[in-house]
Protein backbone atom coordinates (compact mmCIF):
# COMPACT_ATOMS: atom_id res chain seq x y z
CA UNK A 1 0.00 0.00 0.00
CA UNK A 2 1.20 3.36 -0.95
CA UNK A 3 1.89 6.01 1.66
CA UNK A 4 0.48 8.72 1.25
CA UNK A 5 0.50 11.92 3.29
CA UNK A 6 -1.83 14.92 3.52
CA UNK A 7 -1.33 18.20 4.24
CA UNK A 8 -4.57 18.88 6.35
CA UNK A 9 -4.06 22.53 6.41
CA UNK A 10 -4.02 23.42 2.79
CA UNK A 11 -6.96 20.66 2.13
CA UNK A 12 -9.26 23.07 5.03
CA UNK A 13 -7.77 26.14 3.12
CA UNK A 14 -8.97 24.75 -0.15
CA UNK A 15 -12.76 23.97 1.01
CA UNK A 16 -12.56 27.72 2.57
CA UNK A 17 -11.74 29.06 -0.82
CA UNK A 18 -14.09 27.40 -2.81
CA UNK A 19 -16.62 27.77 0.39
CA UNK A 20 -15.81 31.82 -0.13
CA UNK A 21 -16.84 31.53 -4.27
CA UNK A 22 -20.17 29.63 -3.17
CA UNK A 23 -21.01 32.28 -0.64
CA UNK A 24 -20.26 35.47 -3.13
CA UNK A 25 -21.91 33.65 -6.18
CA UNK A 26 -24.71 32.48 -3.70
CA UNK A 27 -25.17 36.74 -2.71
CA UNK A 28 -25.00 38.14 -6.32
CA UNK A 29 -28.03 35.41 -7.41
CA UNK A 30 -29.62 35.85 -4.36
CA UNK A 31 -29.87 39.48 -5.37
CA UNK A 32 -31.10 39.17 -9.26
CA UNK A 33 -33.64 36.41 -9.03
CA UNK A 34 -35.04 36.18 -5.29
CA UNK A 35 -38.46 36.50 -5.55
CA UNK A 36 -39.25 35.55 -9.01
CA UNK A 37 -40.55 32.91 -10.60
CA UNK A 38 -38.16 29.39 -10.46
CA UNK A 39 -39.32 28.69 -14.08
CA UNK A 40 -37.88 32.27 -15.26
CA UNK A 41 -34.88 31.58 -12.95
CA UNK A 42 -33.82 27.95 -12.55
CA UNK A 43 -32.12 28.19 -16.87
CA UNK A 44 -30.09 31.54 -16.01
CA UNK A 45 -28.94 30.15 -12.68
CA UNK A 46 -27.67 27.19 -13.62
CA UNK A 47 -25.13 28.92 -16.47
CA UNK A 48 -24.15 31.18 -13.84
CA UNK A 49 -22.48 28.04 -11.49
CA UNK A 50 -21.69 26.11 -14.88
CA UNK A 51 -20.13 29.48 -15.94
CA UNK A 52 -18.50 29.11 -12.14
CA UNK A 53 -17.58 25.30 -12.67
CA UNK A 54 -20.15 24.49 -10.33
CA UNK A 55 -22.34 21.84 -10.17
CA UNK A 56 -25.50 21.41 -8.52
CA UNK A 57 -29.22 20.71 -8.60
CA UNK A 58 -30.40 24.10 -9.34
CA UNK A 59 -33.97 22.77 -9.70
CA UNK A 60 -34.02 22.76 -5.64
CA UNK A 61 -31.23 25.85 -5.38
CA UNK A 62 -33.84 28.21 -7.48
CA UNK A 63 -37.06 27.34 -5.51
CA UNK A 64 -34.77 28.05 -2.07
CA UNK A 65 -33.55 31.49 -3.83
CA UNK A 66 -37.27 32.39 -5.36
CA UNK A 67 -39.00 32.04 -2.42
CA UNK A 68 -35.83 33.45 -0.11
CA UNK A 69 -35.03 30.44 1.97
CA UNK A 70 -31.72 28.98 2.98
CA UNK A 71 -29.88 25.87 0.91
CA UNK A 72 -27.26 23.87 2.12
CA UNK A 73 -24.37 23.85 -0.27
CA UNK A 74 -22.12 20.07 0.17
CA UNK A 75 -19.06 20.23 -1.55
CA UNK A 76 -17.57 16.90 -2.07
């Protein structure tokens, strides 16, 4: 078996960073599109994280942001 070592400190830095891009992207479509309609917002929404190299299911990400309710990113 291989040993293999992991720097645990630039890993958590890593998943802050990309936590950081969620949270801005999360704030600037949070201000377009919350409170309209998720069929008007679910198609530009989803090229915005694509654009981001995000994936996700923006089918339950748009109703949260239409009807201003939290959503719990998971990065994995």
């Amino acid at each position: 078996m291989a040993d293999i070592k992991f720097n645990t400190e630039a890993i958590k830095g890593m998943y802050q960073e990309v936590a950081k891009a969620i949270d801005a992207l999360d704030e600037d479509v949070r201000k377009e599109y919350t409170g309209r309609p998720v069929e008007e917002i679910t198609e530009p929404i989803r090229k915005m994280f694509a654009d981001a190299g995000v994936q996700l299911d923006v089918s339950e990400y748009a109703a949260a942001v239409a009807e201003d309710k939290p959503f719990q990113f998971v990065v994995q």
